[in-house]
N, C-alpha and C. Protein backbone atom coordinates (compact mmCIF):
# COMPACT_ATOMS: atom_id res chain seq x y z
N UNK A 1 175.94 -58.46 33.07
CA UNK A 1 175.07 -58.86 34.17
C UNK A 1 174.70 -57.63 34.99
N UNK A 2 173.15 -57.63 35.56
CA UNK A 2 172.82 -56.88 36.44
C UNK A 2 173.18 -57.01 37.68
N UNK A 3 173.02 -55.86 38.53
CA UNK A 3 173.78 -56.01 40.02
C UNK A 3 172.63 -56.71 40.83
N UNK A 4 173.02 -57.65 41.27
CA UNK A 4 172.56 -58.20 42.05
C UNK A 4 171.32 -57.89 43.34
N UNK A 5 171.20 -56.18 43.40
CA UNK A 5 170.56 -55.73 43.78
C UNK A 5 168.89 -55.18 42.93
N UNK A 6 169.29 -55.10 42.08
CA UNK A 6 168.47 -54.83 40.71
C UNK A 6 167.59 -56.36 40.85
N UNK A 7 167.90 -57.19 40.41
CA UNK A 7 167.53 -58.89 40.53
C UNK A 7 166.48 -58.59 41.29
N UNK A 8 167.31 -58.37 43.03
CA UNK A 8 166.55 -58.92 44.10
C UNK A 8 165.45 -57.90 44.12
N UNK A 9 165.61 -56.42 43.99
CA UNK A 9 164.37 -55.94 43.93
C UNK A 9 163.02 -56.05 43.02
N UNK A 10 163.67 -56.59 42.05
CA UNK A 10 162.68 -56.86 40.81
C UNK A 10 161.78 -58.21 41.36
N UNK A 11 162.38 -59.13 42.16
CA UNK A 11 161.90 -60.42 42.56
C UNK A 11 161.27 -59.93 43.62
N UNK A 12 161.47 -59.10 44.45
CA UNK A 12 160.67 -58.26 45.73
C UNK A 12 159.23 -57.52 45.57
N UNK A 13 159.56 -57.16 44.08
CA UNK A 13 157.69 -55.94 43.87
C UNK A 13 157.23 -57.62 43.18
N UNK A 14 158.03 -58.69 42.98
CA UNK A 14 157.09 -59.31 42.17
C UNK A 14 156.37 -60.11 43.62
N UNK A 15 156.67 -59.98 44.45
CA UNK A 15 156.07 -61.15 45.54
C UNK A 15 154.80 -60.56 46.21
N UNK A 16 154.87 -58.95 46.27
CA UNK A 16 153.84 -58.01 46.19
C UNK A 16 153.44 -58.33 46.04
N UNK A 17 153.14 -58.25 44.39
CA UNK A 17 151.99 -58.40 43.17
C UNK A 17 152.95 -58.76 42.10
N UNK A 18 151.95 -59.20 40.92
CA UNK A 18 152.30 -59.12 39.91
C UNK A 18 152.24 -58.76 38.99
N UNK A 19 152.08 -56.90 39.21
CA UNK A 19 151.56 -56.31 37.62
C UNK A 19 153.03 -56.30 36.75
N UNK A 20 152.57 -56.15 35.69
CA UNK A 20 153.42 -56.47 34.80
C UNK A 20 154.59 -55.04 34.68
N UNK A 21 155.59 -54.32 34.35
CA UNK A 21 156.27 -53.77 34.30
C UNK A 21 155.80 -52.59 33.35
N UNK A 22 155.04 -52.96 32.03
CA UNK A 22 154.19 -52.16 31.19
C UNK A 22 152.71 -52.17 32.16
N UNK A 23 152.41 -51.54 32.78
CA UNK A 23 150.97 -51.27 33.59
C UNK A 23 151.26 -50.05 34.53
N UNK A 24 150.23 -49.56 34.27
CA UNK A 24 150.01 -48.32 35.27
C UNK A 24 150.10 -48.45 36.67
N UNK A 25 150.01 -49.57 37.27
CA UNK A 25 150.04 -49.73 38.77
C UNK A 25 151.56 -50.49 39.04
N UNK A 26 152.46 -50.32 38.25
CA UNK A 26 153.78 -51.40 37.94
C UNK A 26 154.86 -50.45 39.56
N UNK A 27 154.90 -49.10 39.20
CA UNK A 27 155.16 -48.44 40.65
C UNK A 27 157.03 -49.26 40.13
N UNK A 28 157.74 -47.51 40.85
CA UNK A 28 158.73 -47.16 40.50
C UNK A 28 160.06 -48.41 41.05
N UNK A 29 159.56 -49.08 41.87
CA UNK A 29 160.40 -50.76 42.73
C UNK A 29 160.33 -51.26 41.42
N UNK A 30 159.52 -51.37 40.59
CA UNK A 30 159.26 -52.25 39.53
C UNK A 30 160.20 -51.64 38.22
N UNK A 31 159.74 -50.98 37.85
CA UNK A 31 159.96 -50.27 36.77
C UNK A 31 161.00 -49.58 36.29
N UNK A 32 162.05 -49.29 37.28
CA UNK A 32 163.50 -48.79 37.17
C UNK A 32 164.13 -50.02 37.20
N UNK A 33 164.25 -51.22 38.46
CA UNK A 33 165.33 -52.24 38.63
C UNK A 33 164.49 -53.30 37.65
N UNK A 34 163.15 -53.58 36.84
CA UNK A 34 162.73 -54.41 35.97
C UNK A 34 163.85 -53.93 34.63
N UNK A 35 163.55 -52.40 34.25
CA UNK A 35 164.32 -51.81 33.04
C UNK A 35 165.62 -52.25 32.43
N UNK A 36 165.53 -51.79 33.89
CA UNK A 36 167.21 -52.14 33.72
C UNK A 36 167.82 -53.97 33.25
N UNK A 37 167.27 -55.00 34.48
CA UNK A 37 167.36 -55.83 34.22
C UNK A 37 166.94 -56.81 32.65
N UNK A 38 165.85 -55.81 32.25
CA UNK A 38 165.27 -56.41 31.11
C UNK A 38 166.41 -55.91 29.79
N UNK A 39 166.64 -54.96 30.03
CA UNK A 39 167.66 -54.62 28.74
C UNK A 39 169.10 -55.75 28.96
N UNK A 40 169.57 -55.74 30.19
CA UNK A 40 170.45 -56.99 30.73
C UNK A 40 170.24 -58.40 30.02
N UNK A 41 168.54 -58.83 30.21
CA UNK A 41 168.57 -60.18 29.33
C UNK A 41 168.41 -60.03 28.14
N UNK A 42 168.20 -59.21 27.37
CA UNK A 42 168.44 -59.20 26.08
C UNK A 42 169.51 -59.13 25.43
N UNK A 43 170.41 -58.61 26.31
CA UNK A 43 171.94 -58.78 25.78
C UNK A 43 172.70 -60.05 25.93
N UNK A 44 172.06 -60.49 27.01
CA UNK A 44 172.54 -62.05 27.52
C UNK A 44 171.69 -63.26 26.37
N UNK A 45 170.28 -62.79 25.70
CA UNK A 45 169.97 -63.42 24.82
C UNK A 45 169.92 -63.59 23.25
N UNK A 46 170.02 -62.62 23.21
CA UNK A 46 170.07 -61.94 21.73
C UNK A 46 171.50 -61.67 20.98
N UNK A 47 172.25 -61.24 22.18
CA UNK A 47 174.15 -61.39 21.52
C UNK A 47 174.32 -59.70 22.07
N UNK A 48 175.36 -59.17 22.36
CA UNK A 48 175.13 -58.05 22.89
C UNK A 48 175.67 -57.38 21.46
N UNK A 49 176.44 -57.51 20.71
CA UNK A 49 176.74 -57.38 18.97
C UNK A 49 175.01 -56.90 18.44
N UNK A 50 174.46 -58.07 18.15
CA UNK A 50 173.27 -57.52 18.15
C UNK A 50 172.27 -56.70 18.69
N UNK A 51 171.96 -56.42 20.16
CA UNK A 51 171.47 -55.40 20.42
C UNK A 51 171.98 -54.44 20.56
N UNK A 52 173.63 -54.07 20.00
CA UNK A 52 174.43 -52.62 19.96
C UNK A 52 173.51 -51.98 18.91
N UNK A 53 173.46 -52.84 17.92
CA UNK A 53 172.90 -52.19 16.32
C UNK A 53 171.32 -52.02 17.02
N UNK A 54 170.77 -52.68 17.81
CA UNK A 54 169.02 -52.35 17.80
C UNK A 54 168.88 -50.99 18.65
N UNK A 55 169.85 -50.83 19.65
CA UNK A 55 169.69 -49.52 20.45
C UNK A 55 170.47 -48.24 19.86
N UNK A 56 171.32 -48.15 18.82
CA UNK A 56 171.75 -47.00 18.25
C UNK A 56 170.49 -47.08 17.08
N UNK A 57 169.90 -48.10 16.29
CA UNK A 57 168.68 -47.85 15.27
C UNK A 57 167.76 -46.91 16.29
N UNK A 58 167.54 -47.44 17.51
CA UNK A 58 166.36 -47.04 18.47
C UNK A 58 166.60 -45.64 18.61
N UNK A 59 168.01 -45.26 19.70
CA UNK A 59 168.12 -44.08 19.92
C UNK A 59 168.03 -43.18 18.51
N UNK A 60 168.57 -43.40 17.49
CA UNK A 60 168.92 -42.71 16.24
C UNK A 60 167.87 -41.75 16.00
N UNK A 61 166.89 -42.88 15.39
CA UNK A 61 165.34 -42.83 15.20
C UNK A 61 164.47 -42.50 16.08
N UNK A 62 164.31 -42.42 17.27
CA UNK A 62 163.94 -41.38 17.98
C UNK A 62 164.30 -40.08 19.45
N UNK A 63 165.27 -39.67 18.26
CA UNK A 63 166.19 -38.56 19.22
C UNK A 63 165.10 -37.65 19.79
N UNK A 64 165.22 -37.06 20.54
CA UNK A 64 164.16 -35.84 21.31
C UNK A 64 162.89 -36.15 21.40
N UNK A 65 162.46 -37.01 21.23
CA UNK A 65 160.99 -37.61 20.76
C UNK A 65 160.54 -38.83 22.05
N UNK A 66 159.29 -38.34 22.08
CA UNK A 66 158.29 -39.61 22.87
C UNK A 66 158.22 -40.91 22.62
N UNK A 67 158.91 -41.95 23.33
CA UNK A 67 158.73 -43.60 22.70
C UNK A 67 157.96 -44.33 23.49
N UNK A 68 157.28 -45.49 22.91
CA UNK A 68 156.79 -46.18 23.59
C UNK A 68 157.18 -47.73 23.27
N UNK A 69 156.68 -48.87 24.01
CA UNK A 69 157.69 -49.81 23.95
C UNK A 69 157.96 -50.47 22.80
N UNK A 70 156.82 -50.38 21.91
CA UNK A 70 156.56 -51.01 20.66
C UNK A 70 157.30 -50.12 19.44
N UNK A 71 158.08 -48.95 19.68
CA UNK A 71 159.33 -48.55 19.19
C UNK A 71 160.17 -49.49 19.40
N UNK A 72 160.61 -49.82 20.76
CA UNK A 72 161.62 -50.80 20.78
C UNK A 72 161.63 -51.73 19.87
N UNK A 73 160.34 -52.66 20.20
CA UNK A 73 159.90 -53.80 19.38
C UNK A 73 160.68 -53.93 17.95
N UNK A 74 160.18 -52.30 17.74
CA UNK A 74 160.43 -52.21 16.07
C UNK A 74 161.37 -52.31 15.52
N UNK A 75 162.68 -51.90 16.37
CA UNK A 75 163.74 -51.53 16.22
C UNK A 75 164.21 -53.23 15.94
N UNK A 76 164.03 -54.19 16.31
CA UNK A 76 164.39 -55.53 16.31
C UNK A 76 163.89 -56.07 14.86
N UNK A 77 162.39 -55.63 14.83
CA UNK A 77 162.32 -55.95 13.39
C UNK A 77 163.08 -55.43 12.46
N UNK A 78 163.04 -54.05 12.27
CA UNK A 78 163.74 -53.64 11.57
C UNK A 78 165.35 -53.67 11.24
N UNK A 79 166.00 -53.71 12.29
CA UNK A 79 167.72 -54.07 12.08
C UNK A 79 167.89 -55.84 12.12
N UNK A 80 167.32 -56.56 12.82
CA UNK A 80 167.60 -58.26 13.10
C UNK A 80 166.92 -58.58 12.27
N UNK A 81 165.94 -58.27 11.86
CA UNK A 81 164.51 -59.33 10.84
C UNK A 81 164.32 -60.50 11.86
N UNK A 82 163.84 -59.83 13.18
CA UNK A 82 162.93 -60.68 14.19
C UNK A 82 162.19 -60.31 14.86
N UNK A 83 160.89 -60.83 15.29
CA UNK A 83 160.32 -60.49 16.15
C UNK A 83 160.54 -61.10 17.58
N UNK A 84 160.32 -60.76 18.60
CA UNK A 84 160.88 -60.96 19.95
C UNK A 84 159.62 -60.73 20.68
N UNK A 85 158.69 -61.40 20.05
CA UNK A 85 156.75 -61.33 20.47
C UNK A 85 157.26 -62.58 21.91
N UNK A 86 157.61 -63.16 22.19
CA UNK A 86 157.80 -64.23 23.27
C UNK A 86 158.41 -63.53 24.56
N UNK A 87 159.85 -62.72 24.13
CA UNK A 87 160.45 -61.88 25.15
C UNK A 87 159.62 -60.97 25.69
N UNK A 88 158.97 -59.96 24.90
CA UNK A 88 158.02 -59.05 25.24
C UNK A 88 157.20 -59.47 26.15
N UNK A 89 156.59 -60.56 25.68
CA UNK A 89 155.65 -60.97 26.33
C UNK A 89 155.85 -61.74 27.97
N UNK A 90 156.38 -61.96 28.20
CA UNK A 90 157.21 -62.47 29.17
C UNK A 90 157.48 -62.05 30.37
N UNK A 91 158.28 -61.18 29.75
CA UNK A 91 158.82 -60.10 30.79
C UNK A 91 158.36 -58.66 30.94
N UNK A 92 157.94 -57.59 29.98
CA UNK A 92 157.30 -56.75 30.31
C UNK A 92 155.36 -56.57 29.97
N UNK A 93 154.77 -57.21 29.42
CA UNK A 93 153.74 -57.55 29.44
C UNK A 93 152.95 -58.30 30.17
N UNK A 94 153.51 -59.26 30.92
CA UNK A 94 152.79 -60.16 31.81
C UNK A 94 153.66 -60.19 32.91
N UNK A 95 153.65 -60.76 34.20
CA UNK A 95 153.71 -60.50 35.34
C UNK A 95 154.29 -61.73 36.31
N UNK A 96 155.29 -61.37 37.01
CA UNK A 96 156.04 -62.70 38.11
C UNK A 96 156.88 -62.80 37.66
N UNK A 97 157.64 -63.83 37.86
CA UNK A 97 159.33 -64.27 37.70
C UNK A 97 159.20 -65.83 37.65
N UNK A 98 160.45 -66.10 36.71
CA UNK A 98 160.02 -67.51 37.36
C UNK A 98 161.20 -68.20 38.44
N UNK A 99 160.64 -69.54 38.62
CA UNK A 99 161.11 -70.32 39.84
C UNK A 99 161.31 -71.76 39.49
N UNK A 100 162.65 -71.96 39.84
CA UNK A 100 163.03 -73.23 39.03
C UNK A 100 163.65 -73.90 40.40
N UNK A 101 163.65 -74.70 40.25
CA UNK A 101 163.54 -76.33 40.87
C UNK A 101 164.65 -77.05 40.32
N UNK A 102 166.07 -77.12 40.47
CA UNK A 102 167.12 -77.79 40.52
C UNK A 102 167.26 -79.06 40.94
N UNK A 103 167.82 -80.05 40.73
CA UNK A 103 168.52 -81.28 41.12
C UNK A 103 169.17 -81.66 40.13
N UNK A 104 169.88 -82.70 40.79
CA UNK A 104 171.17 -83.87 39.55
C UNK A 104 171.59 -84.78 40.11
N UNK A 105 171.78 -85.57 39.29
CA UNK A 105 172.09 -86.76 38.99
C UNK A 105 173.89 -87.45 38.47
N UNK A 106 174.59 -87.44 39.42
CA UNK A 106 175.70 -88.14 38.46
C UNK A 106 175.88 -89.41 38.08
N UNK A 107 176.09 -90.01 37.03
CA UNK A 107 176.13 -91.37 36.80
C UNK A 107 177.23 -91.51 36.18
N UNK A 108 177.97 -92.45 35.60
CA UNK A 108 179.07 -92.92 35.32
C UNK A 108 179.98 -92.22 34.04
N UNK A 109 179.00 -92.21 33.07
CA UNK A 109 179.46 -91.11 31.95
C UNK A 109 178.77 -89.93 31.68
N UNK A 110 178.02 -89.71 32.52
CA UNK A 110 177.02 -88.25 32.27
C UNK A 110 176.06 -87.81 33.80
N UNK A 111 176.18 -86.46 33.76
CA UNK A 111 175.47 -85.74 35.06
C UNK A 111 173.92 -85.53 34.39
N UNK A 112 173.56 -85.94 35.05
CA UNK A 112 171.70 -85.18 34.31
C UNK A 112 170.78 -84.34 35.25
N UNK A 113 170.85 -83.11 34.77
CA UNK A 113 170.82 -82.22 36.04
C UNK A 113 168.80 -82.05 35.39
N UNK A 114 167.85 -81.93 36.54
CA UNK A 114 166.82 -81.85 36.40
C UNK A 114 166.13 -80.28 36.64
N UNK A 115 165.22 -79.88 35.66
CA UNK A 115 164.89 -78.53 36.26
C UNK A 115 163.25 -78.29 35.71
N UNK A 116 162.91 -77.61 36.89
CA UNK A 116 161.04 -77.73 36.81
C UNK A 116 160.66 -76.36 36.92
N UNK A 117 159.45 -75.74 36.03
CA UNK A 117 159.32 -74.42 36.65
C UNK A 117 158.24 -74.33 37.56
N UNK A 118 158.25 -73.87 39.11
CA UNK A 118 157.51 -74.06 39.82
C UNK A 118 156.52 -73.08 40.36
N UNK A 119 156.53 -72.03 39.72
CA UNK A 119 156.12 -71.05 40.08
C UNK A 119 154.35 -71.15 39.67
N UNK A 120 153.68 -69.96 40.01
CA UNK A 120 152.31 -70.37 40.04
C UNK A 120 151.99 -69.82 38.59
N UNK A 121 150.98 -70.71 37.92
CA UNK A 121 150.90 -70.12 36.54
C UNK A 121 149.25 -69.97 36.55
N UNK A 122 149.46 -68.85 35.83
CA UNK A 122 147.67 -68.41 35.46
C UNK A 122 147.67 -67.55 34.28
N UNK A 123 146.50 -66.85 33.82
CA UNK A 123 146.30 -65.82 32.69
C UNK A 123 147.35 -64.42 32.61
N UNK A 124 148.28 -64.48 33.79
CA UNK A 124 149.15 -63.45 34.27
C UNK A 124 150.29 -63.90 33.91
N UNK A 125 150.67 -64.81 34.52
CA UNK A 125 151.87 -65.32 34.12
C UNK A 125 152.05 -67.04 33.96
N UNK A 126 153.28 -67.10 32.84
CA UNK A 126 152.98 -68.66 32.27
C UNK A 126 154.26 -68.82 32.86
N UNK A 127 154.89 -70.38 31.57
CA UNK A 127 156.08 -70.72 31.96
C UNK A 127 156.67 -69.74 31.06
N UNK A 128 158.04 -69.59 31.89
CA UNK A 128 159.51 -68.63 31.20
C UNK A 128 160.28 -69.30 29.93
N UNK A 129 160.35 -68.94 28.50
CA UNK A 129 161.11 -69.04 28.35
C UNK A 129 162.65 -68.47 28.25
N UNK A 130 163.69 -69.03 28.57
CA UNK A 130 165.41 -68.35 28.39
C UNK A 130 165.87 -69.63 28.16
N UNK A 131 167.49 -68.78 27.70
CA UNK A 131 168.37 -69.88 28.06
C UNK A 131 169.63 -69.70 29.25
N UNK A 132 169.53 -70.82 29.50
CA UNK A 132 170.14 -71.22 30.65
C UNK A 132 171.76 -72.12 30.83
N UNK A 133 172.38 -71.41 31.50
CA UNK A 133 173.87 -71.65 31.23
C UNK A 133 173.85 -73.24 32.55
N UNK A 134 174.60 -74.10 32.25
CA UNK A 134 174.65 -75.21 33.46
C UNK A 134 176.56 -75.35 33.21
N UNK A 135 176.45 -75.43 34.40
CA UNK A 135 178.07 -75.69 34.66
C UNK A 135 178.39 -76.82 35.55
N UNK A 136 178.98 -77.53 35.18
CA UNK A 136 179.52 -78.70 35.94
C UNK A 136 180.97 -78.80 36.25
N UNK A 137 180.90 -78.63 37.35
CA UNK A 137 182.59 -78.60 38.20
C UNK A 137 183.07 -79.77 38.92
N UNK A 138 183.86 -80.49 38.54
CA UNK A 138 184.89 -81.65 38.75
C UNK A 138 185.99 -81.38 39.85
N UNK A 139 186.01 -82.64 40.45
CA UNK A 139 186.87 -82.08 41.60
C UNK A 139 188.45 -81.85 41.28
N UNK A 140 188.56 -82.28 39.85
CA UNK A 140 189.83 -82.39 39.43
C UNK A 140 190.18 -80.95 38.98
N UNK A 141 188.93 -80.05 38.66
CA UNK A 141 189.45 -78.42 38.74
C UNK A 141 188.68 -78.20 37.33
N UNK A 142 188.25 -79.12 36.70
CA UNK A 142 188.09 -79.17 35.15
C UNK A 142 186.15 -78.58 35.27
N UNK A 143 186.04 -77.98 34.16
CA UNK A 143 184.64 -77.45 34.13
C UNK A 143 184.05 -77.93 32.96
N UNK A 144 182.56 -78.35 32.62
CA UNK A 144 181.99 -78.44 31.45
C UNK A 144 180.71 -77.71 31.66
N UNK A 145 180.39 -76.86 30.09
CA UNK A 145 179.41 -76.14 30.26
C UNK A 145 178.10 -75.98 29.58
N UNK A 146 177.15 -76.08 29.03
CA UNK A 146 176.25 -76.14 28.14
C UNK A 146 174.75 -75.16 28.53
N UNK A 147 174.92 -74.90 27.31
CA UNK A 147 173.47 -73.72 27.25
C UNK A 147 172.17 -74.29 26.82
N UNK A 148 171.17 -74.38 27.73
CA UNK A 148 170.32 -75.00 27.40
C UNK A 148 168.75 -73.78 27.09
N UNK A 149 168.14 -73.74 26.26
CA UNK A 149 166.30 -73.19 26.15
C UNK A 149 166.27 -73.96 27.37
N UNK A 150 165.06 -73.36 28.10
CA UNK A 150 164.14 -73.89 29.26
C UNK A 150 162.97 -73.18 29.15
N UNK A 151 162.15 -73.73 28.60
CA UNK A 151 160.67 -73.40 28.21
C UNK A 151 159.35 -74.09 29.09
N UNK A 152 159.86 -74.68 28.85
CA UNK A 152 158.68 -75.96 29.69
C UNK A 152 158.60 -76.35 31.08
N UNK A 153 157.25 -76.78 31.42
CA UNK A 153 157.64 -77.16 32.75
C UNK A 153 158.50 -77.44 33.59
N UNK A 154 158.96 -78.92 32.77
CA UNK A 154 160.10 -79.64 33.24
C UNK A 154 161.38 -80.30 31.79
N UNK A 155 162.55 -80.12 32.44
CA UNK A 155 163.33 -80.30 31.34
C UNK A 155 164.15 -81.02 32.14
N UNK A 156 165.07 -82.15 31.06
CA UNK A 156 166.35 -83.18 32.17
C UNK A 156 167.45 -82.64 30.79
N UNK A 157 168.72 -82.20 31.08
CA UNK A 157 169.63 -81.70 30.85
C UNK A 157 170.77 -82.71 31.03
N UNK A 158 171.38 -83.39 29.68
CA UNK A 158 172.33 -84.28 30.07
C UNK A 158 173.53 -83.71 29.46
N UNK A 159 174.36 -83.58 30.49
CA UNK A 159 175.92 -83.36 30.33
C UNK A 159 177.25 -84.28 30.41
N UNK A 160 177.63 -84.91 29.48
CA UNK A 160 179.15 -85.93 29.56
C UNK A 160 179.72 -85.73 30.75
N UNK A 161 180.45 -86.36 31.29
CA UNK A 161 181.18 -86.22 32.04
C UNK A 161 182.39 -86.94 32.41
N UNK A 162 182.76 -88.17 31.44
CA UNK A 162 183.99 -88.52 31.03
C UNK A 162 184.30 -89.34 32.72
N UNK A 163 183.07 -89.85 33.50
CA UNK A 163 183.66 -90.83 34.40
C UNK A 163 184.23 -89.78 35.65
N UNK A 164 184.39 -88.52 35.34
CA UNK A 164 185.04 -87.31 36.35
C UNK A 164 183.96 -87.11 37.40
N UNK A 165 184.56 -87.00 38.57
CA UNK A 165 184.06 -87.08 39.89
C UNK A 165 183.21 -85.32 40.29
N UNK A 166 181.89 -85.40 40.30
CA UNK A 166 181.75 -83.66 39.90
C UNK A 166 181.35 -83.56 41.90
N UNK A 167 182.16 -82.06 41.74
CA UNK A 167 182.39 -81.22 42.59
C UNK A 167 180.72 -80.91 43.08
N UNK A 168 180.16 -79.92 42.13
CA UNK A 168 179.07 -79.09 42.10
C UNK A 168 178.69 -79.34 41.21
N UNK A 169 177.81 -78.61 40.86
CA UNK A 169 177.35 -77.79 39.60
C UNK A 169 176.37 -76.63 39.89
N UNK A 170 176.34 -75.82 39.07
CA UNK A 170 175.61 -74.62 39.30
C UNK A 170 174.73 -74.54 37.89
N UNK A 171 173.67 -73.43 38.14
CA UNK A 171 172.67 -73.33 37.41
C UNK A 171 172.68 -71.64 37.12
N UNK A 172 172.77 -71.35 35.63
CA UNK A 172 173.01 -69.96 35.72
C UNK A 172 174.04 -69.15 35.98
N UNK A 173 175.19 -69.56 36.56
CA UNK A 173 176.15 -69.41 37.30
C UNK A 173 176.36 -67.71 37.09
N UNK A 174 176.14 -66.98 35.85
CA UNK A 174 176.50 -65.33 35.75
C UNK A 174 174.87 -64.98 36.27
N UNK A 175 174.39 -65.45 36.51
CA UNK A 175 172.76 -64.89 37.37
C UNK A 175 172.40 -64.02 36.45
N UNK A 176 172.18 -64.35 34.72
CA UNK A 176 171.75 -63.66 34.12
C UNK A 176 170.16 -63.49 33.84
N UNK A 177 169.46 -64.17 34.33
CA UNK A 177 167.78 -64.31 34.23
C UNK A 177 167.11 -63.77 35.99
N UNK A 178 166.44 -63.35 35.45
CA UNK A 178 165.90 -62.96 36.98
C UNK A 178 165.18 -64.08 37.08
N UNK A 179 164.89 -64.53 38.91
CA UNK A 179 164.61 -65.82 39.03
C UNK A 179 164.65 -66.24 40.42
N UNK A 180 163.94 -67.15 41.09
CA UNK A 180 163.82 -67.51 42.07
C UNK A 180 164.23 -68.83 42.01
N UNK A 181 165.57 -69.53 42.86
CA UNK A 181 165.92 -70.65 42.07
C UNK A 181 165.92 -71.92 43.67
N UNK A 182 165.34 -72.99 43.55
CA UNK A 182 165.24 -73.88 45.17
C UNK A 182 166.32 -74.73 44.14
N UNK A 183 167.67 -74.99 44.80
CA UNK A 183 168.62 -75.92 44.36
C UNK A 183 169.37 -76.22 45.79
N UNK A 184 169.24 -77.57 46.19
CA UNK A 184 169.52 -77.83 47.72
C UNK A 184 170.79 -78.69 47.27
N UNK A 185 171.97 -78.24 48.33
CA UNK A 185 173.09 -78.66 47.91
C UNK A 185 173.36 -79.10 49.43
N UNK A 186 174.74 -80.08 49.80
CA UNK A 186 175.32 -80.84 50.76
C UNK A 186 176.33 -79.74 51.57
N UNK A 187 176.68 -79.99 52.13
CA UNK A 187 177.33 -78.66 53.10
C UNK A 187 179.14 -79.15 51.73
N UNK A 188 179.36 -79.95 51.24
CA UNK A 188 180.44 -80.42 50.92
C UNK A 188 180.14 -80.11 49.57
N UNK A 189 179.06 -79.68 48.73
CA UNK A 189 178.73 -79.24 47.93
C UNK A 189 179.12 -77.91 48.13
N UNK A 190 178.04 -77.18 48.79
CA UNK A 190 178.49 -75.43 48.89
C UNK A 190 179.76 -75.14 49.16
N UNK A 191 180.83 -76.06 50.04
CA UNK A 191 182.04 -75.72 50.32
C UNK A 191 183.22 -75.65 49.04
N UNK A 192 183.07 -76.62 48.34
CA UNK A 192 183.46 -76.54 47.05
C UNK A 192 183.23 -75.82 46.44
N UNK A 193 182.38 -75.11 46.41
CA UNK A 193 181.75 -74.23 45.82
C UNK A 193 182.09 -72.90 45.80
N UNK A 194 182.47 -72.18 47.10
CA UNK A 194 182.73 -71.18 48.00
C UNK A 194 184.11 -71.30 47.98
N UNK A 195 184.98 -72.05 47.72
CA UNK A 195 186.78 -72.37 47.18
C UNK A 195 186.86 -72.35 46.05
N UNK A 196 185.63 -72.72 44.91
CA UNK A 196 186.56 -73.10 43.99
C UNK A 196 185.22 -72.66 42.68
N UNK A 197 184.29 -71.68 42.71
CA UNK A 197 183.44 -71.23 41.87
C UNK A 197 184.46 -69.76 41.17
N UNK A 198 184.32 -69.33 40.11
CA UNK A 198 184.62 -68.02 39.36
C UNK A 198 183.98 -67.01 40.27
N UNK A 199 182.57 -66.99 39.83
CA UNK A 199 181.88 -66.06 40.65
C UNK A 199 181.49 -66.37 41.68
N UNK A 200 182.22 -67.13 43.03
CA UNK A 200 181.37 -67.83 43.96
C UNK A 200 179.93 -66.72 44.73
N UNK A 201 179.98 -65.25 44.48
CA UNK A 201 179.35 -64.77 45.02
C UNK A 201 177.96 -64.39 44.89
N UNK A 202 178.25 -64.26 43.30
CA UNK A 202 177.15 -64.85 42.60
C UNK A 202 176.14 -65.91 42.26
N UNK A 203 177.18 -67.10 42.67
CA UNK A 203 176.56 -67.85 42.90
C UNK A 203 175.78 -68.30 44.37
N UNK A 204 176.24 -67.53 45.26
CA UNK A 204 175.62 -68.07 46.88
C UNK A 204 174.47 -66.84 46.78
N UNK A 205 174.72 -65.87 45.69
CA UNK A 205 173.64 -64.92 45.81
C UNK A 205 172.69 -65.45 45.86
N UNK A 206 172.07 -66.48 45.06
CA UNK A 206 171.17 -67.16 43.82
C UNK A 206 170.46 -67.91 45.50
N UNK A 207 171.64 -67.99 46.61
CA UNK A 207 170.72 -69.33 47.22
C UNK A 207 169.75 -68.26 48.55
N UNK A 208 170.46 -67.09 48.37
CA UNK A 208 169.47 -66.07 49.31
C UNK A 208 168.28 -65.71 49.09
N UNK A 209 167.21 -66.09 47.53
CA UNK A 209 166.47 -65.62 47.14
C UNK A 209 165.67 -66.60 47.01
């Protein structure tokens, strides 16, 4: 995971504007804490096993030498046998962050946590796809966790829950996607939260932005 400072600045040049990170007007707020963060989700998406082998092919292959991003690119084709035309596109080609829209639902044998992307979409920027970690915390101490794609507008996310009384739940919880996230919680929510989260700091980060 990126530092938390990296995130917030990357979400800061994006409220600016939104040139994309590959553009001449992208300006150094962008382009150092984007870098960084962008090599971050690829390890968080791709397996970090796997992008060990794409960045020693990368560096290998062009030691002392001028690269441009579509070296990178290559490097994926060539060691994974994939293309990563969606990631690219996404995040350093087109422009903004996205913004997701939280809520949930507990019901008797399952939590169904709801999530929308709300951000403004145009020829610049669309919807995000990643995947997305959801954690559900029980007041009994017990956690359940599931990784979900979030591509689309709107997605409903159903998680078991065995009748267990849930604490919280969090969205993302290692704040591995850069992101602007509205998830409105109960003061008895966040307090639980703030006692009894792994990363609680990480997670109250998520509600400053």
């Amino acid at each position: 995971m990126e530092s938390p400072g990296e995130h917030n600045a990357l979400v800061a040049a994006n409220d600016a504007d939104r040139f994309p990170i590959v553009h001449g007007k992208a300006g150094g707020s962008r382009i150092y804490p984007g870098g960084s963060t962008v090599i971050g989700m690829m390890l968080y998406t791709f397996g970090e096993e796997e992008m060990r082998h794409v960045y020693h092919y990368y560096l290998s292959h062009h030691m002392y030498s001028n690269v441009e991003t579509n070296d990178l690119y290559q490097a994926f084709q060539d060691t994974l046998g994939l293309s990563p035309d969606w990631f690219f596109e996404e995040w350093l080609y087109r422009g903004g962050v996205p913004q997701y829209d939280v809520s949930y639902k507990a019901f008797q044998n399952e939590t169904q946590i709801s999530v929308s992307q709300t951000h403004y979409i145009d020829a610049l920027t669309g919807y995000f796809k990643m995947p997305i970690v959801f954690e559900v915390h029980y007041s009994d101490g017990s956690v359940d966790s599931k990784r979900e794609w979030i591509e689309k507008q709107a997605h409903l996310i159903s998680i078991p829950n065995s009748g267990k009384s849930v604490a919280y739940v969090l969205f993302d919880p290692g704040d591995e996607v850069v992101k602007k996230v509205n998830f409105k919680k109960s003061f008895s929510e966040l307090k639980a939260q703030a006692l009894g989260a792994p990363r609680c700091l990480t997670a109250m980060m998520q509600l400053l932005r």
